[in-house]
Protein backbone atom coordinates (compact mmCIF):
# COMPACT_ATOMS: atom_id res chain seq x y z
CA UNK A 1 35.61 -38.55 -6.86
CA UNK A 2 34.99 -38.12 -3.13
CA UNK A 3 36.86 -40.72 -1.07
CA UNK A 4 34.98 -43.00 1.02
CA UNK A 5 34.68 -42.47 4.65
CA UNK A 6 36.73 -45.11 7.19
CA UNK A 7 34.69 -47.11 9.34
CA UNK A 8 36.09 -44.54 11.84
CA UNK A 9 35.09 -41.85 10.52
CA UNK A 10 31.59 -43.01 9.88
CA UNK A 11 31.58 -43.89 13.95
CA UNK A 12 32.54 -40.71 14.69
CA UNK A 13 29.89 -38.85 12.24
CA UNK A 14 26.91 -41.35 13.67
CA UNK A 15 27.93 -40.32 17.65
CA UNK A 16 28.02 -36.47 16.34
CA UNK A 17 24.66 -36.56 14.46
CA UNK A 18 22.83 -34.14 16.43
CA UNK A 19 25.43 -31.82 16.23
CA UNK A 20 23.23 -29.35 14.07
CA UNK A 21 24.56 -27.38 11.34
CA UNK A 22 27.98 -25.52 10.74
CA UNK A 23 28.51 -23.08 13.16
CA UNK A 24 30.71 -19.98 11.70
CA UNK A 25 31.80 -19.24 14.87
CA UNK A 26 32.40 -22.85 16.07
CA UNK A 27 34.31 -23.46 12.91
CA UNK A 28 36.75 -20.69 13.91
CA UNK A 29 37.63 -21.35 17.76
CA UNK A 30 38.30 -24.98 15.85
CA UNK A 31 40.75 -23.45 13.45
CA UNK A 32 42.37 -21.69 16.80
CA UNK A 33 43.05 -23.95 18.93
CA UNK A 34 44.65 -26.03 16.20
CA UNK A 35 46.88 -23.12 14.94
CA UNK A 36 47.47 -22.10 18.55
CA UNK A 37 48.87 -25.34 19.09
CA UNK A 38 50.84 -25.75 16.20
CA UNK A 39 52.59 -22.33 16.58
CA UNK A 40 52.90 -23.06 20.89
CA UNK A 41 54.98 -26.28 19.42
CA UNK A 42 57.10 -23.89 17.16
CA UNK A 43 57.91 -21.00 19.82
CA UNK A 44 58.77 -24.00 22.75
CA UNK A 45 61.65 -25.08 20.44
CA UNK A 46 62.78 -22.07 19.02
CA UNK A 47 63.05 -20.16 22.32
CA UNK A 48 64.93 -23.55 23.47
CA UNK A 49 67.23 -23.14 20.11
CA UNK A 50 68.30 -19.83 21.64
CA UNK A 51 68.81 -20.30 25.54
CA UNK A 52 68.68 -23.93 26.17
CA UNK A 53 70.24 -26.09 22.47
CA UNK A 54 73.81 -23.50 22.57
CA UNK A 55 74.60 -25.00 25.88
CA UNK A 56 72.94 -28.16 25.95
CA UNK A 57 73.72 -29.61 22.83
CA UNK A 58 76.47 -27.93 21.59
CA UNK A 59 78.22 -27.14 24.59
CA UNK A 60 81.75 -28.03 22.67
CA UNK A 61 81.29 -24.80 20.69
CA UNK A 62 81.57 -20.82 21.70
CA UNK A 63 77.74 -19.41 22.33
CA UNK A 64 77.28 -17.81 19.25
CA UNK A 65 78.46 -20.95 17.48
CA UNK A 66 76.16 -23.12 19.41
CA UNK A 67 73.58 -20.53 18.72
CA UNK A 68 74.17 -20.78 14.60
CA UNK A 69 74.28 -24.60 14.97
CA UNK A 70 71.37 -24.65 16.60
CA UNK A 71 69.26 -22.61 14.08
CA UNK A 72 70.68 -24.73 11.33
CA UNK A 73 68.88 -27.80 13.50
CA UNK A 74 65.93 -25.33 13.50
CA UNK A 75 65.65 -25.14 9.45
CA UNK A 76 65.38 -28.56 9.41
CA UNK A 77 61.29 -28.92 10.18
CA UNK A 78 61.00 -26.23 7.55
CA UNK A 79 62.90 -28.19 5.22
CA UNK A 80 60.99 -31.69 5.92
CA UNK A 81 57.56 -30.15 6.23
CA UNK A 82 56.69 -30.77 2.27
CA UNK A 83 57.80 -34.34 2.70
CA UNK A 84 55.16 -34.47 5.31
CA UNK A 85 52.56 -32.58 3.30
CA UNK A 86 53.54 -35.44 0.37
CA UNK A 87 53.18 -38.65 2.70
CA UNK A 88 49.66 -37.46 4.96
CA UNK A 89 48.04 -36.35 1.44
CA UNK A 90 48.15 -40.10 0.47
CA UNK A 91 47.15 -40.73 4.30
CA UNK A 92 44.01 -38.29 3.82
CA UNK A 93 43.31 -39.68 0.15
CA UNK A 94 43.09 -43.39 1.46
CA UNK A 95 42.07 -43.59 4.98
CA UNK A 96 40.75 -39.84 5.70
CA UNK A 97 40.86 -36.82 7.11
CA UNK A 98 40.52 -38.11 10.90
CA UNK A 99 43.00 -41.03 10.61
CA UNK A 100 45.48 -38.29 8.88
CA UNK A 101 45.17 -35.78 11.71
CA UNK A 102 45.43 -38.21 14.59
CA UNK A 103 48.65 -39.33 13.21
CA UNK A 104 50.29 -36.38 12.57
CA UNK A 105 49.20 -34.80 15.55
CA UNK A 106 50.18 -38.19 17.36
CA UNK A 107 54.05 -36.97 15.67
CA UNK A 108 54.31 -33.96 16.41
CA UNK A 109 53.30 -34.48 20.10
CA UNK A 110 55.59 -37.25 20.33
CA UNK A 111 58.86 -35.32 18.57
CA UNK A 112 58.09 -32.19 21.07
CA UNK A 113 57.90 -34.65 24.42
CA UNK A 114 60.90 -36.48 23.17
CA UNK A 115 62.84 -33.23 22.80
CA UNK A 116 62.17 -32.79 26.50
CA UNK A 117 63.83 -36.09 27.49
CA UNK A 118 66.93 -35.21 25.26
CA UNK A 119 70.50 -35.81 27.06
CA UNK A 120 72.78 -33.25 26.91
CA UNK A 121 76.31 -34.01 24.79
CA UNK A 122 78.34 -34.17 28.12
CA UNK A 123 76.36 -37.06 28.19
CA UNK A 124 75.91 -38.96 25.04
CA UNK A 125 77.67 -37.33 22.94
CA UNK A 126 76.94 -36.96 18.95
CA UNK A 127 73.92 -38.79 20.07
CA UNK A 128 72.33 -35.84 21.04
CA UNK A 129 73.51 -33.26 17.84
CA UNK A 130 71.62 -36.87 16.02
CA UNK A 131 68.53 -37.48 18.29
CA UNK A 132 67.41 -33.24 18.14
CA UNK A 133 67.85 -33.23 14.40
CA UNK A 134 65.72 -36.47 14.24
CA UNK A 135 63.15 -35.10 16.62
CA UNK A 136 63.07 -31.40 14.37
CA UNK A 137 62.55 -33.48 11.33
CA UNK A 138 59.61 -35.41 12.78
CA UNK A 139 58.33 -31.86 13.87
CA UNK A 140 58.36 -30.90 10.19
CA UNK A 141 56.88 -34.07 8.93
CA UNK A 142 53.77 -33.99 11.07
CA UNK A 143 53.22 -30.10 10.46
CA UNK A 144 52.85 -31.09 6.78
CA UNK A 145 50.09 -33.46 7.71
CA UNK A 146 48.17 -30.96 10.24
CA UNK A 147 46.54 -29.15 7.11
CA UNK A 148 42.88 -30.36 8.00
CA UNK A 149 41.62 -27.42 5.51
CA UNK A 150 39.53 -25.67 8.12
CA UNK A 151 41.13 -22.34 7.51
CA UNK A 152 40.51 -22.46 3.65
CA UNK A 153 36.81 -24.10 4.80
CA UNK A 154 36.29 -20.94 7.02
CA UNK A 155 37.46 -18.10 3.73
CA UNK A 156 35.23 -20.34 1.21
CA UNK A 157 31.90 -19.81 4.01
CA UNK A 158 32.85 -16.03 4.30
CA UNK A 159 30.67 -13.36 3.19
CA UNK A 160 32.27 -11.30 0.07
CA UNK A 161 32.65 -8.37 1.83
CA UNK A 162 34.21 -9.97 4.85
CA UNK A 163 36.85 -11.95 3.25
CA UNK A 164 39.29 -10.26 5.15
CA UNK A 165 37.93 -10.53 8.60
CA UNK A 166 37.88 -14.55 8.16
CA UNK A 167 41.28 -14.70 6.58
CA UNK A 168 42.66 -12.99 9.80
CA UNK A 169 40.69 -15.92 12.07
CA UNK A 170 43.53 -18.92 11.77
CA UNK A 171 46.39 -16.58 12.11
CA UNK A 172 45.40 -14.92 15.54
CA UNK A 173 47.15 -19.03 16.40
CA UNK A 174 50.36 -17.29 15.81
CA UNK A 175 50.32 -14.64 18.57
CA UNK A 176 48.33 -16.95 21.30
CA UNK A 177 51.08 -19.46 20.78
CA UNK A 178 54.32 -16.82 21.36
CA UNK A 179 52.41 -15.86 24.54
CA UNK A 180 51.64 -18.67 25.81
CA UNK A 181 55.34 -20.50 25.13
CA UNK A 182 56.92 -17.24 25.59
CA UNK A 183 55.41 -16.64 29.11
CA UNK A 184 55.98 -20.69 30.36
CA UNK A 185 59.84 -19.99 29.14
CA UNK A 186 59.75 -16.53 31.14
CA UNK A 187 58.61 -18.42 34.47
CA UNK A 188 61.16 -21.07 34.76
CA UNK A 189 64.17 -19.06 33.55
CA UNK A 190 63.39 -16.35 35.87
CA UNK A 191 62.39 -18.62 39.00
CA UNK A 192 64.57 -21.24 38.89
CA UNK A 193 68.64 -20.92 39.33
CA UNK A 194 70.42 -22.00 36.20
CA UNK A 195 71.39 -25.05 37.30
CA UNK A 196 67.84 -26.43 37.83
CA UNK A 197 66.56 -25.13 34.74
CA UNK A 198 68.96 -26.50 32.60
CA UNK A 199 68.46 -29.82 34.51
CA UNK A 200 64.96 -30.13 34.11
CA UNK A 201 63.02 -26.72 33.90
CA UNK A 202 63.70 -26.47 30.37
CA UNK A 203 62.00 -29.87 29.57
CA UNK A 204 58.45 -28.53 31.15
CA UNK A 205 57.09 -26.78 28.11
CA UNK A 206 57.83 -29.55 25.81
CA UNK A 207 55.84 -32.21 27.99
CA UNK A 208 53.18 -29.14 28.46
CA UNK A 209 53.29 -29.41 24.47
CA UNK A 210 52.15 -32.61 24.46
CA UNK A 211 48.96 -32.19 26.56
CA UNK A 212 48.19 -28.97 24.42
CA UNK A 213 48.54 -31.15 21.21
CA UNK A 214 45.67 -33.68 22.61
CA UNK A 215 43.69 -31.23 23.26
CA UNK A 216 43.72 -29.98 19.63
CA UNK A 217 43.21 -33.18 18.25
CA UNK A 218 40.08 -33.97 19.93
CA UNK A 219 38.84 -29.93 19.43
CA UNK A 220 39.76 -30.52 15.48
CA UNK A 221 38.51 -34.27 14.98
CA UNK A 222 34.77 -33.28 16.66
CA UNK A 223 34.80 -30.83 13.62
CA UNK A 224 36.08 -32.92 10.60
CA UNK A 225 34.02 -36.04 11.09
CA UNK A 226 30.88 -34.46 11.69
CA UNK A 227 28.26 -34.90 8.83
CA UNK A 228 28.20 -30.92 8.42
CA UNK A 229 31.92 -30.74 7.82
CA UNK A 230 31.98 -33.63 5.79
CA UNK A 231 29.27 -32.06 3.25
CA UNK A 232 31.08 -28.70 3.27
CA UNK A 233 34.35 -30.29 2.54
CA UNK A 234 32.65 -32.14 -0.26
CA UNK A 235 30.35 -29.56 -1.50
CA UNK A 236 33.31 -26.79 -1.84
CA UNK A 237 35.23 -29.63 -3.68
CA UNK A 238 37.91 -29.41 -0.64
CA UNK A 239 39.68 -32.86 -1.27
CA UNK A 240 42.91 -33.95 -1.72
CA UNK A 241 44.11 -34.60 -4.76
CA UNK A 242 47.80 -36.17 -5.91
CA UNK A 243 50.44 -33.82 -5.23
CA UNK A 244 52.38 -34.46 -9.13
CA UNK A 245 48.25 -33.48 -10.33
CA UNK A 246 48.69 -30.50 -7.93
CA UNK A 247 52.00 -28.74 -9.73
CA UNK A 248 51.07 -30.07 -12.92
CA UNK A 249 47.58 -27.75 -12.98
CA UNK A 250 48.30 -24.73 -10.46
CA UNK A 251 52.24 -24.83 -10.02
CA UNK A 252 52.30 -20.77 -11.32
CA UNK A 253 49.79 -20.46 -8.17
CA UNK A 254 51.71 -22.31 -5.68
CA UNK A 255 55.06 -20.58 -6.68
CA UNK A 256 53.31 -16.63 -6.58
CA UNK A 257 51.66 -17.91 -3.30
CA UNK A 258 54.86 -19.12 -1.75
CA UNK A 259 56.56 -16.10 -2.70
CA UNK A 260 54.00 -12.99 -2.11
CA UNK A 261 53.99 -13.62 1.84
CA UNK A 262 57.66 -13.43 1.90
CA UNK A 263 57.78 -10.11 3.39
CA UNK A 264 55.40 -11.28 6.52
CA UNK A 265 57.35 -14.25 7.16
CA UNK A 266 60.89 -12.63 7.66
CA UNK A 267 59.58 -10.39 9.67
CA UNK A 268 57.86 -13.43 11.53
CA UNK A 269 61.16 -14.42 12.73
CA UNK A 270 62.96 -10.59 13.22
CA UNK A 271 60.41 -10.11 16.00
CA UNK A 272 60.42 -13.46 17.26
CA UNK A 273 63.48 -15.67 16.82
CA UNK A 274 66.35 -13.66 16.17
CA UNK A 275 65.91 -10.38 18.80
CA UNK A 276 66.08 -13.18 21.34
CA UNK A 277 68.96 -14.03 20.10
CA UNK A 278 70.82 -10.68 19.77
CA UNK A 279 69.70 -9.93 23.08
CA UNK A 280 70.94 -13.05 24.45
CA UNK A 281 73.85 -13.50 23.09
CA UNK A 282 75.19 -9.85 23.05
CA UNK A 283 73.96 -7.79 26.32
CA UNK A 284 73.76 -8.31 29.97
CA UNK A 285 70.18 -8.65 29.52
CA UNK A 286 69.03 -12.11 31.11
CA UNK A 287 66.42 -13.98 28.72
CA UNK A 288 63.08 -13.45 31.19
CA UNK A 289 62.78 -9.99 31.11
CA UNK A 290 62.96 -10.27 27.01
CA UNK A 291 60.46 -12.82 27.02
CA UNK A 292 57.81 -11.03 28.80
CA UNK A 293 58.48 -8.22 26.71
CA UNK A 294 57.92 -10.65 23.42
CA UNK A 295 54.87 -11.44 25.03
CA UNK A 296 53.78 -8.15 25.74
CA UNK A 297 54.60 -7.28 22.02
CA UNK A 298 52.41 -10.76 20.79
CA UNK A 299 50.01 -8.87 22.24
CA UNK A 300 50.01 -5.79 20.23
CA UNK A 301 50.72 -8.18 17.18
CA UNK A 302 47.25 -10.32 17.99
CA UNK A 303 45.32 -6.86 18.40
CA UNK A 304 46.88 -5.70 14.83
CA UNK A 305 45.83 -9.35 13.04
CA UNK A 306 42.20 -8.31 13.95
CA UNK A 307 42.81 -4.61 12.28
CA UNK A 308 43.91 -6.17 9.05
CA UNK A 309 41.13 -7.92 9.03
CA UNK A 310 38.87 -4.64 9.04
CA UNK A 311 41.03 -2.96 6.77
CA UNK A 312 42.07 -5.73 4.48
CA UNK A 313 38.26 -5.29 4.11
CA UNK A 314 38.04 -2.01 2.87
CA UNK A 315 41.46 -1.85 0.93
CA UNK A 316 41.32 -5.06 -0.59
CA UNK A 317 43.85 -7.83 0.79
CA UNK A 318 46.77 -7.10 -2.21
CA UNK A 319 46.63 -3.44 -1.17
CA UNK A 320 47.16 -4.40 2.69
CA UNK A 321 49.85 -6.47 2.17
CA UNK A 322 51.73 -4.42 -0.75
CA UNK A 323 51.21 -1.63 1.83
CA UNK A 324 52.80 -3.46 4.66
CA UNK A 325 55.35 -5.06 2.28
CA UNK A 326 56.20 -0.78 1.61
CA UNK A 327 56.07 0.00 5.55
CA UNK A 328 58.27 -3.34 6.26
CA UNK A 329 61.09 -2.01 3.81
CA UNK A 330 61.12 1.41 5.57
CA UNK A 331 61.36 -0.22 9.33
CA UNK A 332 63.95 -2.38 7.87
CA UNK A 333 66.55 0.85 7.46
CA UNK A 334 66.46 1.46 11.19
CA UNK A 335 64.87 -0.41 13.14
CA UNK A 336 67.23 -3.34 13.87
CA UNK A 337 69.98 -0.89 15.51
CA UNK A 338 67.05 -0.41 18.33
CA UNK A 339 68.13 -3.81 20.06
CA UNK A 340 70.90 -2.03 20.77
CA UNK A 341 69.14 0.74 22.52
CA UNK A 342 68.54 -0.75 25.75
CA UNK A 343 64.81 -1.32 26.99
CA UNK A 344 63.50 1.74 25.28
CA UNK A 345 65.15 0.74 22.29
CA UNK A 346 63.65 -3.02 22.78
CA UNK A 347 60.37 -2.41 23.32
CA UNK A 348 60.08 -0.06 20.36
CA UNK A 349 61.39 -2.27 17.87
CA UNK A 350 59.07 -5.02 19.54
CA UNK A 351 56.16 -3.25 19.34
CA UNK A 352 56.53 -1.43 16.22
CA UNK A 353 57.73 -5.21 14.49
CA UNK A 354 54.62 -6.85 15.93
CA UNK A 355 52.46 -4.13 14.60
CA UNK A 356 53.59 -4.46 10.99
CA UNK A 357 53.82 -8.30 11.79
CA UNK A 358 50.49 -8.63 12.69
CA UNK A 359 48.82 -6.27 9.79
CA UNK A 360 51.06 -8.27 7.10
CA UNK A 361 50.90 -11.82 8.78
CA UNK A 362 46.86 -11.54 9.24
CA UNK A 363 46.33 -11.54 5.30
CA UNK A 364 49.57 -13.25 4.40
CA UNK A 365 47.10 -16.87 3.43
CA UNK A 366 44.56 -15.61 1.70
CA UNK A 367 45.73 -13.09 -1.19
CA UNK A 368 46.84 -16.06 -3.57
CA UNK A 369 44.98 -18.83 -2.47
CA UNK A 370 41.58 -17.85 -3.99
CA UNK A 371 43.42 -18.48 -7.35
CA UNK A 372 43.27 -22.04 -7.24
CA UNK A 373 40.74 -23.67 -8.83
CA UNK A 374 38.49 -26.03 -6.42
CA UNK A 375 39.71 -29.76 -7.42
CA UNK A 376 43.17 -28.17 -6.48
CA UNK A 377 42.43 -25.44 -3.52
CA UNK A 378 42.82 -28.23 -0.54
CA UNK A 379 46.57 -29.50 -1.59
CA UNK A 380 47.36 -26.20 -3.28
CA UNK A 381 46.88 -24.29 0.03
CA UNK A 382 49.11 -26.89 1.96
CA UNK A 383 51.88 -26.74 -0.60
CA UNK A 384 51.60 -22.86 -0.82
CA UNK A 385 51.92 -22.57 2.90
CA UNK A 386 55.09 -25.24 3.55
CA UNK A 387 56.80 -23.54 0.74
CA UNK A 388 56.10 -20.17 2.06
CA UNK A 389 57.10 -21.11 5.42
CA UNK A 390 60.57 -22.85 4.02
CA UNK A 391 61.68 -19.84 1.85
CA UNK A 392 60.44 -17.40 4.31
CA UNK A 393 60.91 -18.35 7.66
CA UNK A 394 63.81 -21.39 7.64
CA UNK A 395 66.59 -19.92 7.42
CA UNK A 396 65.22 -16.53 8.56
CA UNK A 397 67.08 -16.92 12.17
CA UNK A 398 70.54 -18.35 10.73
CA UNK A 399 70.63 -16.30 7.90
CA UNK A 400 69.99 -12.73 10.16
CA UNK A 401 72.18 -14.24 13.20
CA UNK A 402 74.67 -14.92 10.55
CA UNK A 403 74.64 -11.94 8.81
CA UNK A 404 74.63 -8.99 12.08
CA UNK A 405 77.46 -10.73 13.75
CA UNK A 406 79.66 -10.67 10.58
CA UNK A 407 78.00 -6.92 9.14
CA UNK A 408 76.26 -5.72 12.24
CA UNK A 409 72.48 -5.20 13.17
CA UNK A 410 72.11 -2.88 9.62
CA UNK A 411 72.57 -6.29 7.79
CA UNK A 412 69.97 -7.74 8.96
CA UNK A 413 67.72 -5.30 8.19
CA UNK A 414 68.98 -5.89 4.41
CA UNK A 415 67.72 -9.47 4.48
CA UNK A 416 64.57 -8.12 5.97
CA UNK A 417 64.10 -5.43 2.92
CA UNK A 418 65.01 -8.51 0.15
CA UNK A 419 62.11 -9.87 1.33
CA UNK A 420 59.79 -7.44 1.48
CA UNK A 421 60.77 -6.17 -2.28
CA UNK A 422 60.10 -9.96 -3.38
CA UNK A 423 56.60 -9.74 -2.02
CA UNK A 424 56.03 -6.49 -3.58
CA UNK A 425 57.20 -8.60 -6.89
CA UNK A 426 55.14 -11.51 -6.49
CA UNK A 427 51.97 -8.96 -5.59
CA UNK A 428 52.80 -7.18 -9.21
CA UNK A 429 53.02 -10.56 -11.13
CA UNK A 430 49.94 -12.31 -9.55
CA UNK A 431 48.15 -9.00 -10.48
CA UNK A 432 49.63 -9.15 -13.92
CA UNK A 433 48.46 -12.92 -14.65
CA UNK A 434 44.94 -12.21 -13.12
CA UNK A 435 44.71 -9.24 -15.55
CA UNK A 436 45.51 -11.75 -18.29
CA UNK A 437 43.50 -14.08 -17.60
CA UNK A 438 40.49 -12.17 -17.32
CA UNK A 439 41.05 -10.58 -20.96
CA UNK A 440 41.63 -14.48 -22.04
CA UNK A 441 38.26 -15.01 -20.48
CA UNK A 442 36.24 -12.02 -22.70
CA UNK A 443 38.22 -12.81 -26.10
């Protein structure tokens, strides 16, 4: 049963009445700009895990101490990000999609800005190990309750035949987001001395984080509570329904989903997280000159999200991404040793890792998600994607950080392969149930 509109919500679709009907191309700058900002959020703290938490936070400990505690810190939004998706599903069941997004958007704007008033433990203490952990975890919370269902709005209005090229759409928020925090990072490190920027340079991005996050909300809430979107979302059944209903009825769906991306997601954080790291902590290299070249290498990754889109189209997503799953096992034998290569080495593995990332990444939503049935599609895509994002991504930074410092940069590469042969795995077994299934259906 479709839930009844707030008296928000019906204000909002009265003022937006002549907006006309659903625009394709409208609907995906929307999805953009909210993914942009979601992922500009993520990349402003986890560049700040590396070069700014170490010294800030954990200043009692050696660097790459700091650094490990700090990443354990950074798992914790991962971790707390299904709680959210729990609490803002009863939010959007009872009160609606608007009300749900301006509160979690409210959240996450608010944990980012207050990260960027955080005293340093010279100062307070504890306090500050307690008020950053509190902050991540609010982070997490309010990413669970950013699903507005745009994305899986956008695949459900795509032609047949270009599945692919709207799958790609939301994750081009990925790229535009490492760019964007990457190069704000870039200019204060490299313009201010280090005293100033650990004063107060540091603390920019957050509070820029905050503006960004406004802007989303109004970009995102002109969409949802407009009569158009309101039909489509009840038309293509897109409602929330109770998480326990969710797991009861499509928890084989929302395990294969969680797992097939797998591959995608390490290598998420291998380009992203952890080289900055490495670099960082291990060569003379100062952090600017490797952010620019993350940028640069965001770049290349945005420009191969748009390719998998055309070829996801004429290979079929599971084809794409067992491909890529193939190719990220193979650059997982060699190419972490390249950070040790100096800026040659660097901007190969860079490139070449945003390449595959971006090919993998741009189809990494949409293989499984079809699979849900429509009373379940809306919740089942959120619970897919916080559980993909926990298993994949989490610990990706600790675990990696962990393991090269202990087994060298060839270890690393291992935990990079385990994930790409569990993708390959999930991709056989979703095939194998869909094959069943569809000799269920003719007997």
């Amino acid at each position: 049963m479709a839930q009844m509109p707030t008296t928000a919500e019906r204000d909002a679709s009265h003022l937006s009445e002549s907006h006309g009907e659903v625009n394709p191309g409208e609907m995906a700058i929307g999805v953009i700009i909210g993914r942009s900002s979601e992922f500009f959020d993520f990349f402003v703290y986890a560049i700040a895990s590396v070069i700014v938490f170490p010294k800030l936070v954990f200043s009692f400990a050696d660097p790459l101490t700091g650094t490990l505690y700090s990443f354990a810190i950074f798992a914790l939004a991962f971790i707390a990000r299904p709680f959210g998706t729990l609490m803002f599903t009863v939010i959007d069941r009872k009160v609606g999609k608007s009300a749900k997004l301006t509160i979690a958007l409210f959240l996450l704007g608010t944990s980012t800005c207050a990260i960027g008033f955080l005293p340093s433990y010279d100062r307070i203490g504890a306090a500050a190990i307690w008020l950053l952990a509190l902050a991540r975890i609010g982070q997490g919370i309010a990413l669970g309750g950013t699903w507005d269902g745009l994305a899986s709005l956008l695949a459900l209005n795509a032609p047949q035949r270009h599945r692919g090229w709207y799958a790609m759409i939301p994750q081009l928020g990925a790229p535009f987001g490492l760019i964007v925090g990457s190069g704000l990072f870039a200019f204060f490190v490299g313009n201010l001395s280090a005293e100033d920027f650990y004063d107060w340079g540091w603390r920019y991005p957050f509070f820029v984080a905050f503006a960004i996050n406004v802007v989303a909300l109004f970009a995102r809430l002109r969409m949802v509570v407009t009569p158009d979107y309101q039909n489509l979302f009840e038309t293509r059944e897109l409602q929330p329904a109770p998480i326990a209903a969710t797991l009861r009825a499509e928890g084989r769906h929302v395990l294969i989903g969680a797992f097939t991306p797998l591959a995608s997601f390490a290598m998420f954080h291998m380009v992203t997280v952890f080289p900055l790291s490495w670099v960082f902590l291990f060569t003379k290299e100062g952090p600017a000159r490797f952010l620019v070249i993350e940028a640069v290498g965001a770049v290349f990754g945005a420009l191969a999200i748009v390719a998998s889109g055309l070829i996801a189209d004429r290979i079929g997503r599971r084809a794409l991404l067992g491909g890529c799953a193939i190719a990220i096992a193979v650059f997982s034998g060699f190419a972490p040793q390249l950070l040790d290569g100096g800026l040659i080495g660097e901007l190969v593995f860079m490139i070449g890792g945003f390449i595959l990332l971006g090919l993998s990444f741009g189809q990494s939503s949409g293989a499984v998600a079809s699979a849900f049935s429509p009373a379940y599609r809306y919740t089942g895509s959120a619970l897919t994607s916080d559980l993909a994002w926990l298993f994949g991504a989490g610990f990706a930074p600790l675990a990696a950080l962990l393991l090269s410092t202990q087994f060298g940069l060839i270890s690393a590469g291992a935990y990079l392969l385990s994930g790409a042969v569990v993708t390959l795995l999930a991709l056989r077994l979703n095939r194998q149930w869909e094959l069943r299934r569809a000799d269920e259906g003719r007997s």
